[in-house]
Protein backbone atom coordinates (compact mmCIF):
# COMPACT_ATOMS: atom_id res chain seq x y z
CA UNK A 1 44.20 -1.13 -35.02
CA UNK A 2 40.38 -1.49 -35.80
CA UNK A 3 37.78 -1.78 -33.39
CA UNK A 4 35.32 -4.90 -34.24
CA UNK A 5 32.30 -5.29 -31.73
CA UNK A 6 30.93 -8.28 -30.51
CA UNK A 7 28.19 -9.92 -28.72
CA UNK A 8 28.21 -13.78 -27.74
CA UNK A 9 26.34 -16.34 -25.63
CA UNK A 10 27.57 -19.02 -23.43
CA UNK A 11 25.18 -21.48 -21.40
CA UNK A 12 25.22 -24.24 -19.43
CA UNK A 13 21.81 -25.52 -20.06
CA UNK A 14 22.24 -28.74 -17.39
CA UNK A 15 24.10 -27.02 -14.74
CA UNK A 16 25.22 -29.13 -11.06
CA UNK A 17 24.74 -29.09 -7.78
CA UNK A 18 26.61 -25.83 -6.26
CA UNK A 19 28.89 -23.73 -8.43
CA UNK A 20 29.00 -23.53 -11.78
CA UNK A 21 31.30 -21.19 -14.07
CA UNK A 22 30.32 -19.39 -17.21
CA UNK A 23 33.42 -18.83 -19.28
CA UNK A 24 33.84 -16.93 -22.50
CA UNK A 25 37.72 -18.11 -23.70
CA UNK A 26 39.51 -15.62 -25.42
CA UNK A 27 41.15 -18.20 -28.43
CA UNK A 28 42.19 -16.04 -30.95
CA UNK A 29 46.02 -15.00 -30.45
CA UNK A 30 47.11 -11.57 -30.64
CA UNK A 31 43.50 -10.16 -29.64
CA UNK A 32 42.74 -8.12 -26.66
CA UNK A 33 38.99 -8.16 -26.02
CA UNK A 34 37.01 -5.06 -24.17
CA UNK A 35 34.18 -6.50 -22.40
CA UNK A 36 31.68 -3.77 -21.68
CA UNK A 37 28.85 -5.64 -20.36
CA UNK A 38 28.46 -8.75 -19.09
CA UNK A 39 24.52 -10.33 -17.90
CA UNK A 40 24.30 -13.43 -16.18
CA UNK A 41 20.13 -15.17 -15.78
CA UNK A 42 19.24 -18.39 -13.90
CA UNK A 43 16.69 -19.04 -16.01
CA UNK A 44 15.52 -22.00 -13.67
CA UNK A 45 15.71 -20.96 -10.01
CA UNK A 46 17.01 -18.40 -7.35
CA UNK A 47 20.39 -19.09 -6.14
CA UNK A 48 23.28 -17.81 -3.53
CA UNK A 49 25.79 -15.71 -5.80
CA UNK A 50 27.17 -14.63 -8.90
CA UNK A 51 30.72 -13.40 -9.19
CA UNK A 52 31.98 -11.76 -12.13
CA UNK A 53 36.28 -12.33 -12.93
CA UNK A 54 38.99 -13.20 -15.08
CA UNK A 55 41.35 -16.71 -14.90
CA UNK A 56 44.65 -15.16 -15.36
CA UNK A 57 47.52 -18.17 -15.25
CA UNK A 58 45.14 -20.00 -13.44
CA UNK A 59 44.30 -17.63 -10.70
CA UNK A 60 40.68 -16.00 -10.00
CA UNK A 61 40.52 -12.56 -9.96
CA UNK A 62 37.12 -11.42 -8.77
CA UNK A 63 35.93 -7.55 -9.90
CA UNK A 64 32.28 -7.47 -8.69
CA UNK A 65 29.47 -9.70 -6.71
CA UNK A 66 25.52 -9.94 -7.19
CA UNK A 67 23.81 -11.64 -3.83
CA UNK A 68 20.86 -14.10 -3.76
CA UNK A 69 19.84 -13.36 -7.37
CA UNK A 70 16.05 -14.26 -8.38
CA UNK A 71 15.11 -16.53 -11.35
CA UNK A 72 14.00 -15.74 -14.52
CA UNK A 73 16.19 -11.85 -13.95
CA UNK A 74 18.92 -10.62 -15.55
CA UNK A 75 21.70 -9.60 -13.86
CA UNK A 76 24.18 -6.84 -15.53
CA UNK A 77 27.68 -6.07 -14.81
CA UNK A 78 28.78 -3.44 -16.66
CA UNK A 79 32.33 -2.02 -15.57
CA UNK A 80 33.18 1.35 -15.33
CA UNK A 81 35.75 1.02 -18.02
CA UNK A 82 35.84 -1.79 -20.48
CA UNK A 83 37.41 -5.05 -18.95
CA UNK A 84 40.64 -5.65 -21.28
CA UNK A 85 41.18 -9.20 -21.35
CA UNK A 86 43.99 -11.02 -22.83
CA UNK A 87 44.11 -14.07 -25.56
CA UNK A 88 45.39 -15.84 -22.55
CA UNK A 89 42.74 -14.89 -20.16
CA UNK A 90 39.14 -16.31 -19.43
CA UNK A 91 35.73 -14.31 -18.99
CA UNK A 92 34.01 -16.05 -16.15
CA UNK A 93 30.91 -15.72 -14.42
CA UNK A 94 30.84 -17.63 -11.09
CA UNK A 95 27.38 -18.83 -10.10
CA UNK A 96 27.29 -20.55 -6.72
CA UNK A 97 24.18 -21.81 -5.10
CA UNK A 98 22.92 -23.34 -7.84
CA UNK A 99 20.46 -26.49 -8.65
CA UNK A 100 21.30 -28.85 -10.49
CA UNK A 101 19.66 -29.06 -13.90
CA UNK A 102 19.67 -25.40 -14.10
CA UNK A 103 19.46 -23.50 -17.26
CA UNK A 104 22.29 -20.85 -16.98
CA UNK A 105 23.25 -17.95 -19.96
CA UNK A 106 25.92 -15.25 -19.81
CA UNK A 107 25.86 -12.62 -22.65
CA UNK A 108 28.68 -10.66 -23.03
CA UNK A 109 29.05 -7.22 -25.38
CA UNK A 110 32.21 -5.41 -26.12
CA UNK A 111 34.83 -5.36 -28.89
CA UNK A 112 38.27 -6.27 -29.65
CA UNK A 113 41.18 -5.13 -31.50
CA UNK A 114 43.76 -7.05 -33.18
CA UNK A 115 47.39 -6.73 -32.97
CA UNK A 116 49.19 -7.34 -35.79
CA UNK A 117 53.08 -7.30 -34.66
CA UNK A 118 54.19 -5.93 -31.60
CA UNK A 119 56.33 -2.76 -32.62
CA UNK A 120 59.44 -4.27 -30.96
CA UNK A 121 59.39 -7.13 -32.89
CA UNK A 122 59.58 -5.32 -36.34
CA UNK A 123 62.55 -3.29 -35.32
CA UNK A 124 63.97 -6.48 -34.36
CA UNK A 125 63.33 -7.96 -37.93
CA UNK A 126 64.19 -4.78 -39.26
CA UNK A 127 67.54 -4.65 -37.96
CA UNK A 128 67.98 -8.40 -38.89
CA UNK A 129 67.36 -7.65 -42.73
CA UNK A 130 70.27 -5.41 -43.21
């Protein structure tokens, strides 16, 4: 399995009124992304918080908080270990406090690898063929 790095942008450039979510979707199937930093900017104005998570099966689950963040400043979270996330999970940056019209980017840096079959699978096939 290869390593292939990555670094993308998402942004809400016409955010609403109270909390708005940046989320990078992992779409391609049998990938497992390693997010190894993740910044979040209000480009606009201040606001109340940003939470940085995954959507697993629908569920939030939250890893780290930044309080009353300024405008115009980039805010980095960059996990001790790379966040693995699934090709059924989201990346999501939870802004709350915000204004509406707000200009709002994530950038997120990492790498992924790609799994080709899982191992039990081909000694399942395997074991078919004969």
């Amino acid at each position: 399995m290869e390593k292939r790095y990555f670094r993308e942008r998402v942004e809400i450039l016409a955010a609403t009124t109270g909390q708005n979510d940046l989320k990078y979707k992992v779409e391609k199937p049998l990938r497992i992304y390693y997010f190894e930093e993740v910044v979040v900017e209000n480009k606009t104005h201040d606001f109340t918080l940003i939470r940085y998570g995954t959507i697993s099966f629908g569920d939030f689950h939250q890893y780290e908080e930044q309080q009353n963040p300024l405008a115009a400043t980039l805010y980095p979270w960059e996990p001790e270990t790379p966040l693995r996330v699934f090709d059924t999970e989201t990346l999501l940056a939870r802004c709350t406090g915000v204004t509406a019209g707000d200009v709002l980017v994530m950038e997120v840096a990492g790498y992924y690898i790609t799994i080709t079959k899982p191992v039990e699978l081909e000694k399942i096939e395997k074991e078919a063929e004969r």
